[in-house]
Protein backbone atom coordinates (compact mmCIF):
# COMPACT_ATOMS: atom_id res chain seq x y z
CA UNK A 1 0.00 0.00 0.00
CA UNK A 2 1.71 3.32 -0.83
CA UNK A 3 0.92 5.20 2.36
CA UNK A 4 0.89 9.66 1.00
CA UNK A 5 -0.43 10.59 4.58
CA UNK A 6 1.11 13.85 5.27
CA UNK A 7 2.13 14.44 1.92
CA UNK A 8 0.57 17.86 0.02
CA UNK A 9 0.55 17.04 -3.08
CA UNK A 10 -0.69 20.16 -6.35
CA UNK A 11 -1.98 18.88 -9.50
CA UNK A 12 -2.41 21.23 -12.21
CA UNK A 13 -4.84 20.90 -15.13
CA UNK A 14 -6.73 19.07 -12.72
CA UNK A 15 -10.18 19.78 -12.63
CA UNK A 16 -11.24 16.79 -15.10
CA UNK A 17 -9.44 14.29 -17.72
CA UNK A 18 -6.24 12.66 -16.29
CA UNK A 19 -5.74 15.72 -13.83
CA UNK A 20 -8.79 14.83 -12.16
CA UNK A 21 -8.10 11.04 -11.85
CA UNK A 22 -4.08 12.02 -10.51
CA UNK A 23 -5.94 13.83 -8.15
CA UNK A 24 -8.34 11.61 -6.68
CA UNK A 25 -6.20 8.50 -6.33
CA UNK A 26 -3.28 10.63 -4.53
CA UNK A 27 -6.32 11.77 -2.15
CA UNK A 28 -7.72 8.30 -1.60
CA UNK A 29 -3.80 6.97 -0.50
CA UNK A 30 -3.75 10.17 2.20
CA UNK A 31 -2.21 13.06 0.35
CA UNK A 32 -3.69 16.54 0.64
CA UNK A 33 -4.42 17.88 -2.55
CA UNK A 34 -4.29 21.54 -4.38
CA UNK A 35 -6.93 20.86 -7.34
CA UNK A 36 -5.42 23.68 -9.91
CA UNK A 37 -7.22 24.45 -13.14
CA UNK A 38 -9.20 27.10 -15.05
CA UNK A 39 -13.19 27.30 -13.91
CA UNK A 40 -15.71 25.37 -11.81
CA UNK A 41 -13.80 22.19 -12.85
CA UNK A 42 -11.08 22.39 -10.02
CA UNK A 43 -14.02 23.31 -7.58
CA UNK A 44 -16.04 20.29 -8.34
CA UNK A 45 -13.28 17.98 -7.87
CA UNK A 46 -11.96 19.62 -4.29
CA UNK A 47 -15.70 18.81 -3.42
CA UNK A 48 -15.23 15.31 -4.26
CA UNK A 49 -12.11 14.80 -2.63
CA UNK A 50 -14.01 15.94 0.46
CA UNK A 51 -17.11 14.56 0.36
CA UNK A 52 -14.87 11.35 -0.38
CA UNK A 53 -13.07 11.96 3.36
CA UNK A 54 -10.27 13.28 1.96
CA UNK A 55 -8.63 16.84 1.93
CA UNK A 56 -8.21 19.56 -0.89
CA UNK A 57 -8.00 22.97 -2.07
CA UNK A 58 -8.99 24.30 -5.53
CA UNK A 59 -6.67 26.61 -6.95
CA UNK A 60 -7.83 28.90 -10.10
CA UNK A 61 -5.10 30.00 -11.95
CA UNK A 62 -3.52 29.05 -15.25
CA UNK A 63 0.01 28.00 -14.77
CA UNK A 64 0.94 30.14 -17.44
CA UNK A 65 0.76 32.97 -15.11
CA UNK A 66 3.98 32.68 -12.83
CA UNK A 67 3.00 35.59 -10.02
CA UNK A 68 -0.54 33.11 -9.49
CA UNK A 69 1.53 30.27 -9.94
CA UNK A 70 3.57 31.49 -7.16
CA UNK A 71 1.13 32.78 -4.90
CA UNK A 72 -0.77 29.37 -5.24
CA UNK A 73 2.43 27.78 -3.79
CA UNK A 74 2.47 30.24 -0.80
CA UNK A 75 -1.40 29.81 -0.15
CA UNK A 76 -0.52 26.14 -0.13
CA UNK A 77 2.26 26.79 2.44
CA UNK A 78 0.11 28.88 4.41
CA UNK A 79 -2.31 26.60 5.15
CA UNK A 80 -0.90 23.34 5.05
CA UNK A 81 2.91 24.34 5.82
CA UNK A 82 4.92 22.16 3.12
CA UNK A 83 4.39 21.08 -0.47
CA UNK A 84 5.86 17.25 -0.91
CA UNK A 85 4.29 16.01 -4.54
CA UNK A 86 3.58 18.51 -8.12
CA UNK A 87 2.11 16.70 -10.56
CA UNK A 88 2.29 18.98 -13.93
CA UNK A 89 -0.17 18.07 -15.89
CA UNK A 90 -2.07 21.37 -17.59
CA UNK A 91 -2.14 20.95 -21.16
CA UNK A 92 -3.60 21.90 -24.63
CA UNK A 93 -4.22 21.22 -28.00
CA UNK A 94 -3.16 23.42 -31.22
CA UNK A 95 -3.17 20.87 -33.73
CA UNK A 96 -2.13 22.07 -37.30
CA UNK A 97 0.11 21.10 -39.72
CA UNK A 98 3.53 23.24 -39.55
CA UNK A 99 3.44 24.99 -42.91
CA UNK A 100 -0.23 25.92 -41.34
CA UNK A 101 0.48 26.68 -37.56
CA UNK A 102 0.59 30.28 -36.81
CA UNK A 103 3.61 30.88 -34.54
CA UNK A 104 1.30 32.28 -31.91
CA UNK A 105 -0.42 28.94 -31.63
CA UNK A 106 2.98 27.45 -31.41
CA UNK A 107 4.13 29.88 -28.59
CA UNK A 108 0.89 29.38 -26.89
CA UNK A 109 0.93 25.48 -26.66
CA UNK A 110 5.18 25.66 -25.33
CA UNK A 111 3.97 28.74 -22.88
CA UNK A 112 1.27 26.27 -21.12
CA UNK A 113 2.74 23.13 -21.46
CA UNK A 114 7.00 23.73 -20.96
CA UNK A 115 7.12 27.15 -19.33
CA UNK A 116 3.49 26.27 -17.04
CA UNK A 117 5.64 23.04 -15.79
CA UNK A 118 8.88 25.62 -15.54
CA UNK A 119 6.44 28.27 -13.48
CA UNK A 120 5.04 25.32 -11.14
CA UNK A 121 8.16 23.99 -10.80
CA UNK A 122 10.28 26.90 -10.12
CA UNK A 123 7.56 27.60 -7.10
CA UNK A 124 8.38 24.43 -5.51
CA UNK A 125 11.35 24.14 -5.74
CA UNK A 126 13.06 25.90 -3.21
CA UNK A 127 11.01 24.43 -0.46
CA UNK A 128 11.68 20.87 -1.64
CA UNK A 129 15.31 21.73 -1.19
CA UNK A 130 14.84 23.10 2.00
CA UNK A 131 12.52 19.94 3.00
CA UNK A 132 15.13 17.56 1.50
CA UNK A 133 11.80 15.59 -0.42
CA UNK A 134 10.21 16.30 -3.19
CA UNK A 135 8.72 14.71 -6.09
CA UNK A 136 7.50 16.23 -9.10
CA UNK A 137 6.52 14.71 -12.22
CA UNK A 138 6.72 16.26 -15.64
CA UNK A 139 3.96 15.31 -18.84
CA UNK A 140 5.56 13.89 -21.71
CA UNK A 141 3.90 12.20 -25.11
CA UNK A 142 4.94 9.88 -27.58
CA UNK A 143 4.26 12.73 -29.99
CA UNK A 144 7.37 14.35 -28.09
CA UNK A 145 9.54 11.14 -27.87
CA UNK A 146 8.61 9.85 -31.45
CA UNK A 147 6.95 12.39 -33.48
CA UNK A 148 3.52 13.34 -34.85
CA UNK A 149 1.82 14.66 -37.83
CA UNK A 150 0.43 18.20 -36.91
CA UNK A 151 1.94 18.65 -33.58
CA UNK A 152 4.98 20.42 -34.05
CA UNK A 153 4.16 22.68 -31.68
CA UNK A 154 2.98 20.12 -28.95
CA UNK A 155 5.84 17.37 -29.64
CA UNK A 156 8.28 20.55 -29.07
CA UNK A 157 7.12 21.18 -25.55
CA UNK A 158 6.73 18.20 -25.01
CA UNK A 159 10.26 16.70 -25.58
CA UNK A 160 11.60 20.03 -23.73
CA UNK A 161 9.93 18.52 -20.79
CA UNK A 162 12.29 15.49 -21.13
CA UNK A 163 15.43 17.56 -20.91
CA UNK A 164 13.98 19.49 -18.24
CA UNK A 165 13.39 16.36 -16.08
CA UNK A 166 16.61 14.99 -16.90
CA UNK A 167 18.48 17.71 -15.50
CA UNK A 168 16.52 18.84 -12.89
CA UNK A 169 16.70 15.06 -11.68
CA UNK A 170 20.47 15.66 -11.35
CA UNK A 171 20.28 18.94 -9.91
CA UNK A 172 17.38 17.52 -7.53
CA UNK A 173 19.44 14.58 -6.50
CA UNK A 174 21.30 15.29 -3.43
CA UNK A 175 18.12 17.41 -2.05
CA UNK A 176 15.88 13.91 -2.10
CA UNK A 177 13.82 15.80 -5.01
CA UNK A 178 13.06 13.07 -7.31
CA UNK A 179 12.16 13.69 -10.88
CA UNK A 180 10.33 11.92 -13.41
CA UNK A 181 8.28 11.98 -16.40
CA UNK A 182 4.86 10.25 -17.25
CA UNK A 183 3.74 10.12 -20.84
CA UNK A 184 0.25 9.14 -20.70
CA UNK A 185 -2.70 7.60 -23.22
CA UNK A 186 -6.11 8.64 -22.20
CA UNK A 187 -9.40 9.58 -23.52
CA UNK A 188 -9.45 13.18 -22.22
CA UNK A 189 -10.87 16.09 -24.18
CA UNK A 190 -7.65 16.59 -25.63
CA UNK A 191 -8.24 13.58 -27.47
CA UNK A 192 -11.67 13.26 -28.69
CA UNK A 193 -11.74 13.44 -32.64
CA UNK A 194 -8.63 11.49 -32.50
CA UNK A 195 -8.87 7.80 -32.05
CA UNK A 196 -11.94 5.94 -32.58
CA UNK A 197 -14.74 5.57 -29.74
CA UNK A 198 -13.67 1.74 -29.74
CA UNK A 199 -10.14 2.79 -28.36
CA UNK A 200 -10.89 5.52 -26.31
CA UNK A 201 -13.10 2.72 -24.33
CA UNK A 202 -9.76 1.53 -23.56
CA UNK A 203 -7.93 4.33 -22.54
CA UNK A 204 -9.58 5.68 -19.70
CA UNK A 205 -7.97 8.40 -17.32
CA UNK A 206 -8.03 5.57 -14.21
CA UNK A 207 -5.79 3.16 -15.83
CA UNK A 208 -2.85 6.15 -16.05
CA UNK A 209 -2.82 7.31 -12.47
CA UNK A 210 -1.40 4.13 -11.07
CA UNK A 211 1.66 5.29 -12.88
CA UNK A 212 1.43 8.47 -11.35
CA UNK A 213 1.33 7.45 -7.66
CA UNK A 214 4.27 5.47 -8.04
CA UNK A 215 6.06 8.16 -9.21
CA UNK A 216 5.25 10.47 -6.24
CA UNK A 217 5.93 7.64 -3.74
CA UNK A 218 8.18 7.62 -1.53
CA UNK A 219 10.21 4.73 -2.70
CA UNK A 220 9.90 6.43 -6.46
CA UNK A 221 12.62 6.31 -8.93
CA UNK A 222 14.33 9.26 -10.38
CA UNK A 223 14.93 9.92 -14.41
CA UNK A 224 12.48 7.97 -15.77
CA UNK A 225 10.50 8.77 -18.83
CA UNK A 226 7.03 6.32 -17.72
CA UNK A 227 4.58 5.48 -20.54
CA UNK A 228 1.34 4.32 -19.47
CA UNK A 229 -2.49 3.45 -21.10
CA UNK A 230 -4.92 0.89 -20.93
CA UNK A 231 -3.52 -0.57 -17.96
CA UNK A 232 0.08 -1.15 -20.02
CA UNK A 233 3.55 0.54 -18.49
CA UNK A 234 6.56 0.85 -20.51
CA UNK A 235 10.04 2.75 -19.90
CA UNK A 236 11.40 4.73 -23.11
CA UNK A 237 15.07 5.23 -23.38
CA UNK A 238 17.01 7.88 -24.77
CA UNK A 239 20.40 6.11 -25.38
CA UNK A 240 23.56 6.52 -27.14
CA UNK A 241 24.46 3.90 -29.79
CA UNK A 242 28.46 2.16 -29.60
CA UNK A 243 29.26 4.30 -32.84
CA UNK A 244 32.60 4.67 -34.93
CA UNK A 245 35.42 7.00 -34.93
CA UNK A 246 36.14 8.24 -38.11
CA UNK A 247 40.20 9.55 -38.67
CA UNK A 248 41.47 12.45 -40.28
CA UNK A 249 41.73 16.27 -39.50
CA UNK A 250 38.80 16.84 -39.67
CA UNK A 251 37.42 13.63 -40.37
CA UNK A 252 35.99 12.37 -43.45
CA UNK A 253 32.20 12.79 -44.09
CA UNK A 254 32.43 10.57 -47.26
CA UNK A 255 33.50 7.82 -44.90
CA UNK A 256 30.86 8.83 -41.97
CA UNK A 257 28.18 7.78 -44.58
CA UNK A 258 29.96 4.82 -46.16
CA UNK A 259 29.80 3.68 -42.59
CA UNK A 260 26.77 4.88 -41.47
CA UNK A 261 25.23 1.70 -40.56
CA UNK A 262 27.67 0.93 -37.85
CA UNK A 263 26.78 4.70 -36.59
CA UNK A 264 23.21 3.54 -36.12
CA UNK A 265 23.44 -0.11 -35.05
CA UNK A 266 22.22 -0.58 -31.30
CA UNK A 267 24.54 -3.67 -30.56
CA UNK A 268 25.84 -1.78 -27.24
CA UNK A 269 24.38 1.20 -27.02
CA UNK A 270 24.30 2.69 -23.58
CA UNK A 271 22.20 5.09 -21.96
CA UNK A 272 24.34 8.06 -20.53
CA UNK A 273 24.40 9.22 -16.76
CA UNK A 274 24.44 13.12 -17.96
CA UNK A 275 25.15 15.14 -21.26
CA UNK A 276 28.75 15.00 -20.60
CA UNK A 277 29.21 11.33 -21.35
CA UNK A 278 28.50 11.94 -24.73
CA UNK A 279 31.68 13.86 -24.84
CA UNK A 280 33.65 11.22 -22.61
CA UNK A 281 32.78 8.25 -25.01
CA UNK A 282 34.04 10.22 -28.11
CA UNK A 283 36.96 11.62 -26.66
CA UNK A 284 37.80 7.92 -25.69
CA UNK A 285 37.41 6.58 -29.14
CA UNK A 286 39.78 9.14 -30.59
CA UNK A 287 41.92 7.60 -27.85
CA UNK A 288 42.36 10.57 -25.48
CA UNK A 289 43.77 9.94 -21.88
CA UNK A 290 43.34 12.64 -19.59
CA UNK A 291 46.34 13.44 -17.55
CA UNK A 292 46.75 11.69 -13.91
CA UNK A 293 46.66 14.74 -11.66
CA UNK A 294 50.01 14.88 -10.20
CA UNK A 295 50.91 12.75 -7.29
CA UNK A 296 48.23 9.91 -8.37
């Protein structure tokens, strides 16, 4: 049983759709909850928390808005003195082909989705470290990992999010803050007209959130990019392939393509503790050694 008594936990975007269900799980295993969305939505589900036993706050603001964003957090800390769990999870839809997308429905959909999660986040954070526990978890999409037709805009934010969690899981690290990333299927209403009523039987809010309380729990991990629908979990992987090293100064691009299918081959690949190792693996195939400090 994962046990969130004592735990405050804020869910934004969560006054219906997958917000909703993160929500009312995290409430039913203890946690206080700050219900965050736009209108009557984030109202209704703070009632139902209560009138379930459990505790919650709405919060109206859109997480776009970093001064509300902010003053949400303090409200929070105000009443219920610490913040342990963020669950970013406001989102929307701008669907259009790129040659069609105005650029401000591409800001618009990165401002709510990768600079909302930044605002939330940035609120937190601080008393997390201070704490020494946290755990936040970012929204990702297969349209961000993988690609989609007309979401350029969304697969953008969406993939920021993944470098976001990936370093702020570092940074978080020694302060107990762990970070992850949940990329969720679910029949919300950001994905009606999109698959078929047949599948969107399937893919029901309630089968996600199980993915979500384990990664606020207390034994969580930290890094990891969770897919989840229909009651299915994966892991996805960014890794680093074995490679080549091609010679020369500079090197020969002729021979990078005549070779290109040991670039790409997976036989080894690895999956790289930070940024930097990308640097440490090529440096060691061009057969640098770095120098012993003295007296080693």
């Amino acid at each position: 049983m994962i046990d969130l008594n004592g735990r405050v936990a804020i869910v934004t975007g969560a006054g219906g759709g997958l917000g909703r269900a993160y929500a009312l799980l995290l409430a039913q295993h203890g946690a206080w909850v700050v219900v965050n969305d736009l209108g009557s939505g984030a109202e209704n589900v703070a009632r139902e928390i209560s009138a379930a036993g459990g505790k919650a706050r709405a919060a109206l603001c859109s997480v776009t808005d970093a001064v509300a964003v902010e003053k949400m957090v303090q409200d929070t800390l105000k009443a219920w003195g610490h913040v342990d769990i963020l669950v970013n999870n406001a989102g929307i839809l701008r669907d259009k082909s790129f040659v069609k997308m105005s650029l401000d429905d591409f800001r618009l959909v990165l401002d709510v989705h990768l600079m909302g999660t930044v605002h939330c986040t940035k609120a937190v954070w601080e008393a997390m470290r201070e704490r020494k526990y946290g755990r936040i978890v970012v929204t990702t999409s297969s349209s961000g990992l993988y690609g989609n037709f007309g979401q350029s805009n969304y697969s953008a934010a969406k993939m920021g999010l993944v470098g976001l969690m990936q370093t702020l899981a570092i940074e978080g690290a020694k302060y107990g803050i762990h970070v992850n990333a949940i990329a969720p299927t679910a029949a919300t209403g950001m994905t009606e007209g999109i698959l078929p009523e047949e599948q969107l039987k399937l893919l029901r809010p309630e089968f996600v959130a199980p993915a979500v309380l384990a990664l606020v729990a207390e034994q969580a991990p930290t890094r990891t990019i969770l897919c989840a629908g229909a009651g299915s979990f994966e892991v996805a992987n960014i890794t680093l392939t074995k490679g080549i090293h091609v010679a020369g100064n500079p090197p020969s691009a002729e021979e990078l393509v005549e070779r290109w299918s040991d670039v790409v081959g997976r036989t080894g690949e690895t999956i790289p503790a930070y940024g930097f190792n990308q640097s440490e693996v090529e440096l060691k195939k061009a057969g640098y050694t770095a120098p012993q400090a003295k007296g080693a």
